[in-house]
Protein backbone atom coordinates (compact mmCIF):
# COMPACT_ATOMS: atom_id res chain seq x y z
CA UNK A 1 71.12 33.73 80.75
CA UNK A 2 71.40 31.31 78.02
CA UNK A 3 74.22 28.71 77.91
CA UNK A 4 77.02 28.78 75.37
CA UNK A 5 79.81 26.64 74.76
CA UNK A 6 82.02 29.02 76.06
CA UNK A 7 82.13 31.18 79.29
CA UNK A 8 80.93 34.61 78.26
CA UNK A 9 78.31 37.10 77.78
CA UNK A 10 77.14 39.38 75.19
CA UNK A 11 75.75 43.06 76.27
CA UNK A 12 75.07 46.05 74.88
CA UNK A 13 77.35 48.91 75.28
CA UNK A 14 76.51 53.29 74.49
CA UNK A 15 80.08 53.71 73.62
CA UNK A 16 80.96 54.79 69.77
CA UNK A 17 82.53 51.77 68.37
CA UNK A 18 83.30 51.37 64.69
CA UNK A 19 84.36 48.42 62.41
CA UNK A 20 85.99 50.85 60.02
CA UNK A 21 88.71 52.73 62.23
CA UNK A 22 90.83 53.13 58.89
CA UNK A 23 88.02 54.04 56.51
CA UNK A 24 87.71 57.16 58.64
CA UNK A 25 91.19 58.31 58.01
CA UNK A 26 89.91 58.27 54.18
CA UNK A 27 86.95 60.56 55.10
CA UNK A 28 89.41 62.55 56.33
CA UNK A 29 91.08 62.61 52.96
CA UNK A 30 88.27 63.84 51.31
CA UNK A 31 87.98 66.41 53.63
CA UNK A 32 91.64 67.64 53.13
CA UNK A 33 91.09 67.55 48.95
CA UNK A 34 88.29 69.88 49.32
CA UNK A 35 86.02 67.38 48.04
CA UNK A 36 83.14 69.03 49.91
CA UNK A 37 84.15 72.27 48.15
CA UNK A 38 84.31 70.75 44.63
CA UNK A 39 80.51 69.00 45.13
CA UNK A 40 78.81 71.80 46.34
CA UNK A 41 80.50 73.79 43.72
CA UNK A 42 79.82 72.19 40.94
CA UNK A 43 76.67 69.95 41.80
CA UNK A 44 73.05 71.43 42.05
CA UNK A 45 72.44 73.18 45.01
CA UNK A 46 69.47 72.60 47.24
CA UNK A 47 65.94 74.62 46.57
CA UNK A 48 65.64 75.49 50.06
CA UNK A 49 67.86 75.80 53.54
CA UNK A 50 66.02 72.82 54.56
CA UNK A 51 67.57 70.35 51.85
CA UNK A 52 70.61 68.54 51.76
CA UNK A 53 73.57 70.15 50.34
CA UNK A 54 75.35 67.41 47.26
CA UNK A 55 78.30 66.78 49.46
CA UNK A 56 75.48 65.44 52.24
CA UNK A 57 74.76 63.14 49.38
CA UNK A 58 78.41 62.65 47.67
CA UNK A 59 80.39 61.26 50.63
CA UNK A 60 78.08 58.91 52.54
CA UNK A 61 77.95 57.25 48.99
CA UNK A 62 81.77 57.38 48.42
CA UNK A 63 82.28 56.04 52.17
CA UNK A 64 79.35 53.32 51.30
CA UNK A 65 81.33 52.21 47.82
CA UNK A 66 84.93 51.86 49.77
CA UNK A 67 83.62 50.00 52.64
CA UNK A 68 81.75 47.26 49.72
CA UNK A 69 78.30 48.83 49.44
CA UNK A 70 76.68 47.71 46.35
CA UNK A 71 73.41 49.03 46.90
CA UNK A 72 71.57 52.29 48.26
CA UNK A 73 69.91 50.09 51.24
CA UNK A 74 74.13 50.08 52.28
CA UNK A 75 74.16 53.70 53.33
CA UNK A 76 73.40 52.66 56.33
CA UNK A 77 76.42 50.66 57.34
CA UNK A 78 77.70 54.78 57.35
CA UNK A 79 73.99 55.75 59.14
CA UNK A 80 74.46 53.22 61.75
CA UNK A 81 78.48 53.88 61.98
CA UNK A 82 78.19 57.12 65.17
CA UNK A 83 81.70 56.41 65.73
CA UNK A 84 82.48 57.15 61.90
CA UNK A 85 79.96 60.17 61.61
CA UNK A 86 81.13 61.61 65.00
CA UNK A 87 85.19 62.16 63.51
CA UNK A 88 83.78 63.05 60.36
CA UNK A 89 81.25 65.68 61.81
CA UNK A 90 78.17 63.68 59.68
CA UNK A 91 75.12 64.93 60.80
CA UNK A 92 72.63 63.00 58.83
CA UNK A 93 72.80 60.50 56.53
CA UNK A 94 69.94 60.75 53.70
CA UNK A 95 67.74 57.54 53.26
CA UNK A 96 68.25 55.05 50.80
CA UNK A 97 64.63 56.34 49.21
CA UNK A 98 65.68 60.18 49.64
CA UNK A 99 69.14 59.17 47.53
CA UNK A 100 67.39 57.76 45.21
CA UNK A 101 65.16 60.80 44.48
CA UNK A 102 67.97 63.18 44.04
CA UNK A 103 69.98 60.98 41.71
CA UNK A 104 66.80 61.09 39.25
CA UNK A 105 66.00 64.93 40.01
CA UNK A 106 69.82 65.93 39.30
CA UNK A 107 70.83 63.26 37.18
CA UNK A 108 71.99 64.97 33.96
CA UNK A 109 73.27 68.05 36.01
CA UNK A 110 74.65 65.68 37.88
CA UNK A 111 76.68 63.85 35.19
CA UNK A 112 77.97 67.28 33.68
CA UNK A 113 78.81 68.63 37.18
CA UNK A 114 80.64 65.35 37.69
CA UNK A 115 82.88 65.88 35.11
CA UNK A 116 84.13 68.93 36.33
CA UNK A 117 84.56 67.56 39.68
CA UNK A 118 87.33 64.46 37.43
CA UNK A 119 89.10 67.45 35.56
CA UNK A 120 89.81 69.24 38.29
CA UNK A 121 91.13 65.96 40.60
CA UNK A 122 92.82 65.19 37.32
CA UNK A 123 95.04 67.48 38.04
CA UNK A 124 95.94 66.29 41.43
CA UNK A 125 96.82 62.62 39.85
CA UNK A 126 98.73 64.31 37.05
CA UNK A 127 101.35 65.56 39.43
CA UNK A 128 102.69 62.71 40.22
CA UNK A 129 102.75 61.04 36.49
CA UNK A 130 106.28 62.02 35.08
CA UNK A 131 105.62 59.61 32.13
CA UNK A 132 104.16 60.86 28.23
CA UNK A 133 100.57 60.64 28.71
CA UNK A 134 98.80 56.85 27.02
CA UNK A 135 94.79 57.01 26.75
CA UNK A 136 93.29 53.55 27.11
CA UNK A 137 89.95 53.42 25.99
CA UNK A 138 87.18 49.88 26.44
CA UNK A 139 83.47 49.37 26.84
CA UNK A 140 82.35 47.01 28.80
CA UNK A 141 79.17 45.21 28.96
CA UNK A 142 77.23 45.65 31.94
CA UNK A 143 74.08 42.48 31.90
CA UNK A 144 71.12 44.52 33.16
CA UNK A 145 66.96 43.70 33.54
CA UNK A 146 66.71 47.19 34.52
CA UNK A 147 63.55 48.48 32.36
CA UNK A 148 65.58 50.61 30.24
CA UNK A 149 68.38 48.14 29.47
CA UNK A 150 68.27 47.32 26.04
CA UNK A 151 69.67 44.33 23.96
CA UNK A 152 73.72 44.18 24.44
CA UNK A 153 75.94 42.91 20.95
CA UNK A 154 76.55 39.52 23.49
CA UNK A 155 72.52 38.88 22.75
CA UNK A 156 71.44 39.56 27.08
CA UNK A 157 70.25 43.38 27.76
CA UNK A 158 72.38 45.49 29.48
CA UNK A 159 74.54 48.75 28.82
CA UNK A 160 77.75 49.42 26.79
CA UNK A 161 79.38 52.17 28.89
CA UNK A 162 82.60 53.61 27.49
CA UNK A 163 85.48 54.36 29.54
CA UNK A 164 89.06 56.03 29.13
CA UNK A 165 91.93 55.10 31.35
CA UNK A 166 94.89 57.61 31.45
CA UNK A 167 98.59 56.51 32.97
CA UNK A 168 97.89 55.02 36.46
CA UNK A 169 94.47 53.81 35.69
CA UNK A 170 92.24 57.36 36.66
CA UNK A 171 89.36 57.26 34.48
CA UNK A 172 89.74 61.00 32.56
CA UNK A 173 86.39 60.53 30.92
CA UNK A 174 83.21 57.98 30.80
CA UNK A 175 79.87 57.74 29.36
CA UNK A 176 77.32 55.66 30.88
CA UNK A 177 75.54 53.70 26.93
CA UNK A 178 72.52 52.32 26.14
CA UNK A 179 72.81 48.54 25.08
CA UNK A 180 71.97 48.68 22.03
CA UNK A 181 75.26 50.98 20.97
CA UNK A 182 78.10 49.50 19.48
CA UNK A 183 81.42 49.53 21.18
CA UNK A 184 82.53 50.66 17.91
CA UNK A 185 80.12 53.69 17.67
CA UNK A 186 81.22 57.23 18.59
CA UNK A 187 84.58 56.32 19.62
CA UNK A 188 86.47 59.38 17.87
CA UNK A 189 84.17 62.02 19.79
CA UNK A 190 84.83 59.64 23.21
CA UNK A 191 88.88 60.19 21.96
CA UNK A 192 88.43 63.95 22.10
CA UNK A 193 85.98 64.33 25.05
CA UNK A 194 88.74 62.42 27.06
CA UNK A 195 91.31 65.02 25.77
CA UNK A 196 89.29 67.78 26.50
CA UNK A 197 89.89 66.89 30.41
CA UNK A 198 93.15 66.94 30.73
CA UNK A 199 94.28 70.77 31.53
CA UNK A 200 96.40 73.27 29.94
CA UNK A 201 99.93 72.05 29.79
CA UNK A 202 99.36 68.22 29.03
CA UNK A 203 99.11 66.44 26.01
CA UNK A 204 98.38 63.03 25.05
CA UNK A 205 101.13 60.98 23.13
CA UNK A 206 99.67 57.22 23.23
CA UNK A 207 96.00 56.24 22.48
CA UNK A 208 95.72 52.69 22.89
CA UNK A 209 92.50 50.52 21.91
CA UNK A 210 90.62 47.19 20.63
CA UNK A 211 89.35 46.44 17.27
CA UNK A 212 86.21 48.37 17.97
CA UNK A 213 88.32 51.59 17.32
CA UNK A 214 89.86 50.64 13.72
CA UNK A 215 88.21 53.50 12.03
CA UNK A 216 90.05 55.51 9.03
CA UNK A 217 88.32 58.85 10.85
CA UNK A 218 89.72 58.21 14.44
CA UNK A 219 93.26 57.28 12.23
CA UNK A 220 93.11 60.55 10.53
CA UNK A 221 92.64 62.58 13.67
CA UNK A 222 95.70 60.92 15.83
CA UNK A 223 97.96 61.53 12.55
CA UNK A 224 96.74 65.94 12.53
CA UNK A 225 96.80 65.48 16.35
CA UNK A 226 100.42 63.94 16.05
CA UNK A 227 99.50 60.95 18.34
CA UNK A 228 100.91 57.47 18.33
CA UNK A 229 98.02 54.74 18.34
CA UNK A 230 98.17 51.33 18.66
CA UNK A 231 95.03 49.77 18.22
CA UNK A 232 93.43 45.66 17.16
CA UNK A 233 92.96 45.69 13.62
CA UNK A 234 90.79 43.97 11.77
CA UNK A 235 91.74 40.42 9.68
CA UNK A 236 89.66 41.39 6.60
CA UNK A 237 90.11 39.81 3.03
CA UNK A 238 93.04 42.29 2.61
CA UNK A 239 94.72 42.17 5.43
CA UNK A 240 95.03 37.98 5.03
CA UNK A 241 96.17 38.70 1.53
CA UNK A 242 99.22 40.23 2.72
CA UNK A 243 99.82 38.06 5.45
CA UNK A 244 99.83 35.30 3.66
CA UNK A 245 102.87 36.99 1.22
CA UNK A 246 105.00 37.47 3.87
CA UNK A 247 108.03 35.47 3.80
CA UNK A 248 109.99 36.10 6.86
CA UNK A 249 108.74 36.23 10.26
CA UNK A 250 111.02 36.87 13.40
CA UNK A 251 110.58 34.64 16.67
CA UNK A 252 108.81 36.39 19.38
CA UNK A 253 107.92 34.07 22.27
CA UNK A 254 108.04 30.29 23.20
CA UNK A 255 105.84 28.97 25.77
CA UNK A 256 105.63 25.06 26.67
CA UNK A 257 102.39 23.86 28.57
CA UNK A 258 101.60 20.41 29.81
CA UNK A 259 100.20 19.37 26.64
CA UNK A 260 100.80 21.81 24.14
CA UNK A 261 103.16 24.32 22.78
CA UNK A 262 102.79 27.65 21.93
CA UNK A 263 104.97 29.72 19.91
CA UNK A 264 104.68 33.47 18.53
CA UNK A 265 105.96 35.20 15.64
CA UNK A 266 106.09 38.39 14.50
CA UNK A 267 105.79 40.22 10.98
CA UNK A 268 104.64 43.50 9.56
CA UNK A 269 103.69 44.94 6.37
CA UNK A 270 101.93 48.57 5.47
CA UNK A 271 98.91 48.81 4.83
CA UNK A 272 95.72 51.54 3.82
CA UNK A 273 92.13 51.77 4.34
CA UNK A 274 90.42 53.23 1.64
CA UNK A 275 88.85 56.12 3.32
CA UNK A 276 92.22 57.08 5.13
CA UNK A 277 94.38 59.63 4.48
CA UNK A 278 97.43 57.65 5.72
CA UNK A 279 98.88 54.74 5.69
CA UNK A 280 100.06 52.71 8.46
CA UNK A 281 101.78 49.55 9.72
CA UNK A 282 100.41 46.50 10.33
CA UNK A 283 102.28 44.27 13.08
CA UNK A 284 101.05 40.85 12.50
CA UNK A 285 101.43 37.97 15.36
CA UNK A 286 101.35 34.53 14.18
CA UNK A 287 100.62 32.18 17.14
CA UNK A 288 101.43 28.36 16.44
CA UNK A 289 99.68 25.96 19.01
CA UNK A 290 100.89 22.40 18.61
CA UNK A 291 99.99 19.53 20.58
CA UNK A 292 102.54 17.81 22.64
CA UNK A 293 102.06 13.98 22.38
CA UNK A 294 105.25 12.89 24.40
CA UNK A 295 105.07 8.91 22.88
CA UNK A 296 104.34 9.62 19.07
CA UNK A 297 105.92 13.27 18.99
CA UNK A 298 109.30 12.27 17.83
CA UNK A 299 108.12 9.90 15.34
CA UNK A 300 105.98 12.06 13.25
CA UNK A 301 107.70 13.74 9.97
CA UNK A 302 108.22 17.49 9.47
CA UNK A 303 104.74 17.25 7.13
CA UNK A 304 102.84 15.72 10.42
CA UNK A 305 103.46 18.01 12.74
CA UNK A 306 103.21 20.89 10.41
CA UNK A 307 99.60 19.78 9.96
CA UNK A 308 98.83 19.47 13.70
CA UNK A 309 99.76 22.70 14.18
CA UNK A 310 97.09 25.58 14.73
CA UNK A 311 98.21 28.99 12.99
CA UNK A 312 95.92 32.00 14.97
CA UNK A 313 96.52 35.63 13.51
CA UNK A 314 96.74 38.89 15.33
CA UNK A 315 97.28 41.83 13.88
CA UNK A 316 97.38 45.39 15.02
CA UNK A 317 97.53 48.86 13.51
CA UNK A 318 100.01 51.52 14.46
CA UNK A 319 101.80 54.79 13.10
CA UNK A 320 104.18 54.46 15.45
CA UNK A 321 107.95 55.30 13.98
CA UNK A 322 109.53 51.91 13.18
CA UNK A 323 112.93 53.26 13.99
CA UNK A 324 111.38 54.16 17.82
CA UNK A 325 109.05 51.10 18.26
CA UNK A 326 109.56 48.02 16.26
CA UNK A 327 107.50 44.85 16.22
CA UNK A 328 108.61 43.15 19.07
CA UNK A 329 107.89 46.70 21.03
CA UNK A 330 104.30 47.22 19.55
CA UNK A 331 103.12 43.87 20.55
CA UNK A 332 104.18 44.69 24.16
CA UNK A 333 103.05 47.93 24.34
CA UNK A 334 99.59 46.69 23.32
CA UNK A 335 99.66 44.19 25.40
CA UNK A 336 99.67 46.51 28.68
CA UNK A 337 96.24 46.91 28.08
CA UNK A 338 94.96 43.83 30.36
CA UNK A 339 96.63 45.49 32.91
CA UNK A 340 96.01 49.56 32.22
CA UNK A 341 92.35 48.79 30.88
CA UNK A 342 90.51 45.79 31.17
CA UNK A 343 92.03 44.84 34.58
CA UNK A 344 90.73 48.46 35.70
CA UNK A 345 87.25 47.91 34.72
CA UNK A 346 87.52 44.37 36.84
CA UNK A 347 87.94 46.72 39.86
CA UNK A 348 85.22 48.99 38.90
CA UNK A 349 82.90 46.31 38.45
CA UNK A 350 84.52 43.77 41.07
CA UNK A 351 85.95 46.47 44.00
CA UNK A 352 83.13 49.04 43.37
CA UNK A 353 79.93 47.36 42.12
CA UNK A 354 79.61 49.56 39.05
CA UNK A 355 77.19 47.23 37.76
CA UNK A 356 74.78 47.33 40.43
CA UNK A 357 72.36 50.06 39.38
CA UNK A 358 70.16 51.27 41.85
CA UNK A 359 67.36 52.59 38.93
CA UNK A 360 64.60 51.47 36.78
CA UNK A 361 65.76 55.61 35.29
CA UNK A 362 68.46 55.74 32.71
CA UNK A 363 69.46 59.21 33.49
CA UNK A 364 69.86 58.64 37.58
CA UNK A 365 71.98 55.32 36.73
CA UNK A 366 74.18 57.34 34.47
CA UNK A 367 74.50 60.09 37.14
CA UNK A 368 75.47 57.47 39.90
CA UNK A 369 77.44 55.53 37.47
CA UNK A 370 80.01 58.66 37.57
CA UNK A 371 79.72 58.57 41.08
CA UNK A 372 81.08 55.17 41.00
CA UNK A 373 83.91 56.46 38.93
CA UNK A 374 84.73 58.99 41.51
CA UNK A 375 85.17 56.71 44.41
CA UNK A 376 87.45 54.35 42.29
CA UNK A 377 89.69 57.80 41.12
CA UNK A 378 89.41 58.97 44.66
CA UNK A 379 90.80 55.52 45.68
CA UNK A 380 93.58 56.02 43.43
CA UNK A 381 94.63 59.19 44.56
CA UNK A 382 94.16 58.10 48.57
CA UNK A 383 96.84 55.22 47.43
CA UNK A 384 99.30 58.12 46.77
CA UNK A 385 99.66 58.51 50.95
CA UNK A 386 100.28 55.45 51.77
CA UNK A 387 103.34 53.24 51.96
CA UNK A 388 105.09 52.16 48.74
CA UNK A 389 104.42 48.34 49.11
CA UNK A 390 100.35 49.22 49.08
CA UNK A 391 100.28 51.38 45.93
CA UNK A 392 99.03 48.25 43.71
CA UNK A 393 96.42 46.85 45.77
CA UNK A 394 92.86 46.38 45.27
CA UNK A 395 90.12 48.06 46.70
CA UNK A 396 89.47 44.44 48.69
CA UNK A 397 93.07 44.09 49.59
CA UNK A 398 92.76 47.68 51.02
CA UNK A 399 89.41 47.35 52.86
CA UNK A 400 91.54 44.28 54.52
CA UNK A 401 94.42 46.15 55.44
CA UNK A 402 93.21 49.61 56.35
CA UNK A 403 89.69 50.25 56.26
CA UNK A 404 88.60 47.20 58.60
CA UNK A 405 89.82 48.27 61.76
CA UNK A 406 88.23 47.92 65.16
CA UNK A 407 87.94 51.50 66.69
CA UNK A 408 86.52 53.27 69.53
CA UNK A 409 85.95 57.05 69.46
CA UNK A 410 85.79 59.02 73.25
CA UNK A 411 86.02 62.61 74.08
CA UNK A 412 88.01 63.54 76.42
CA UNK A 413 89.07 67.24 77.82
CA UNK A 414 87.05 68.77 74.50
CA UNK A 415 89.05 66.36 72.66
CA UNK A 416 87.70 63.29 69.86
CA UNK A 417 90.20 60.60 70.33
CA UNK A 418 89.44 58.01 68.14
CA UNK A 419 91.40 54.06 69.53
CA UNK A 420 92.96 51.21 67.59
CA UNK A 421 95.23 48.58 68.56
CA UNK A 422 98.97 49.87 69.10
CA UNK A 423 100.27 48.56 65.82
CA UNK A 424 97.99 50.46 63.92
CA UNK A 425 98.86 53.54 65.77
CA UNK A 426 101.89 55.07 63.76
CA UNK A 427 100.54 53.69 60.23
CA UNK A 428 97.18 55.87 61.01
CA UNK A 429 99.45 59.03 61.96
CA UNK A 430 101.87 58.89 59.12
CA UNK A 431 98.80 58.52 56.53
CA UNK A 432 97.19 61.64 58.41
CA UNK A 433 100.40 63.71 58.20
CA UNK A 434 100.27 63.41 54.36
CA UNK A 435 96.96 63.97 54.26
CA UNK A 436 97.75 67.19 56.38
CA UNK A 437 100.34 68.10 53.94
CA UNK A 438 97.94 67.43 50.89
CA UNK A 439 95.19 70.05 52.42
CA UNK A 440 97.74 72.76 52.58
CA UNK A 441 98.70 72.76 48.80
């Protein structure tokens, strides 16, 4: 026996241990959503009795993505897992190589049937939103040297995918881009596509968006489609010359730093584009960064420190009612986009590893791209049975809490008994009883 520096042993054991005690009470949740249902239903079946059936495929990948997988060669941290696949009845697990291979024979099928599989757990989230319905909508830039990436607007290749957040952060629609499209392109057909998911009785009341989406068509369509949008607009020759008449500006925010202080104001004016049917406000916010210099500050005239001063515009279009939202409101509506949208696509990318493509094929990265997508929506709606306190945490503050939990699974008397420590006990059983619950509706 080899010496250590402490008095132990290590041995091997037969017994079904797991790393991932909690992560099995989410395969259970998938189980109780019918997700197995909804995959076989709406994915391409197998050719033969011999093949795989999509679910076979679907939830070893979901299980993979939750517990930090970022690549196919992580399936088998669920392969390996007997303790997990034993409560969860897996069977097999299909190789890395045999995944692979059925993402590029399926993969357009397998983006359509996707997107039945979000509308109809779209409905599930929308239960529980009692708020009028806001559409965020970003692309993001995802740095590839796959062979089919192509050349990115930020001058590296990669792909532009475009993705629409609705209240909560659920993505209700995606599409996986090629590089080489704009941010700005196509974005009134992505604006209908996303309302197209959301099912009979639901409307959307807020569309919400960069400067990539001021377009007089996409304008025109939330005006006949009576919504409110609040989107970046553009500081063109125009839009300075009517900044620069304004006369009175109202105080919006003060912030002092260490060495500097910023201030915000806030204006607005109406304004056209020439192709547009309708006009629309433009809520201009005039940020004023000026230097502290705590010894030569006070001395300086009015002139002086007017000059050091460094005026930044930011403007953004709305046809919001200015008796319902004024200025001040606007600007912080808009603002809850680094939280609804671009804080969202930090988890994809950062909890889920949305930009680790597993193909040289552009088709079978778009198909597991929306698998991606599903196991971040699927981790949205698991948050819904859990305790109040965990309802904003991450995807790494989650695998922390719940998922990484030392387990044993035995059978006893025809029975699976699956063993934690004590204080995980009753926080395992409560989750299951709503996940109980959840399978009977």
């Amino acid at each position: 026996m080899p010496q250590g520096v402490l008095n132990y042993a290590v041995e091997s054991t037969d017994e079904r241990m797991t790393p991932r005690a909690g992560e099995i009470v989410f395969g259970e949740y998938l189980k109780g959503i019918g997700l197995e249902h909804l995959c076989d239903a709406h994915l391409p079946l197998p050719q033969s009795n011999k093949g795989y059936a999509p679910f076979a495929f679907i939830q070893p990948l979901i299980l993979m993505l939750h517990n930090g997988g970022k690549s196919l060669e992580d399936l088998r941290t669920v392969s390996e897992d007997k303790a997990l696949r034993k409560i969860l009845k897996i069977d097999k697990v299909p190789t890395a190589d045999g995944t692979g291979k059925w993402l590029k024979r399926h993969g357009l099928h397998g983006v359509y049937g996707m997107e039945s599989i979000h509308r109809t757990l779209l409905k599930r989230h929308l239960n529980s939103v009692e708020d009028a319905l806001v559409l965020d909508i970003d692309a993001t830039v995802m740095p590839s040297q796959k062979r089919t990436a192509e050349m990115t607007y930020k001058k590296h290749p990669g792909f532009t995918p475009m993705i629409g957040h609705i209240n909560g952060g659920y993505v209700v629609h995606s599409e996986f881009r090629s590089g080489n499209i704009s941010p700005a392109d196509h974005n009134l057909s992505f604006v209908q596509r996303c309302i197209a998911q959301l099912p009979k009785g639901h409307s959307l009341s807020f569309l919400r968006a960069d400067s990539a989406s001021y377009q007089h068509a996409l304008f025109d369509y939330c005006e006949e489609a009576n919504i409110t949008y609040t989107i970046g607009a553009k500081l063109n020759s125009r839009v300075l010359e009517n900044i620069e008449e304004i006369s009175r500006w109202e105080p919006l925010s003060t912030r002092e730093g260490d060495h500097h202080r910023l201030s915000e104001e806030v204006a607005e004016f109406w304004h056209t584009m020439g192709e547009s049917e309708h006009a629309f406000r433009i809520v201009v916010i005039k940020k004023s960064v000026t230097p502290l210099l705590p010894t030569i500050w006070e001395t300086l005239s009015d002139e002086e420190r007017l000059a050091l001063a460094q005026e930044r515009y930011h403007v953004i279009a709305t046809n919001a009612d200015p008796d319902t939202m004024d200025a001040r409101a606007v600007v912080s509506f808009y603002r809850q986009r680094g939280n609804t949208s671009e804080n969202r696509i930090k988890e994809l990318k950062g909890g889920f590893g949305i930009d680790h493509l597993p193909s040289s094929d552009f088709i079978s990265n778009a198909f597991y791209f929306q698998i991606v997508v599903l196991a971040y929506n699927l981790f949205l709606l698991f948050k819904k049975t859990l305790q109040h306190s965990w309802q904003k945490h991450t995807i790494q503050t989650l695998r922390y809490k719940l998922y990484n939990l030392a387990g044993k699974v035995i059978t006893h008397a025809r029975k699976t008994i699956l063993r934690v420590q004590h204080e995980y006990v009753e926080m395992l059983t409560t989750i299951r009883q709503k996940i109980y619950a959840l399978s009977l509706e």
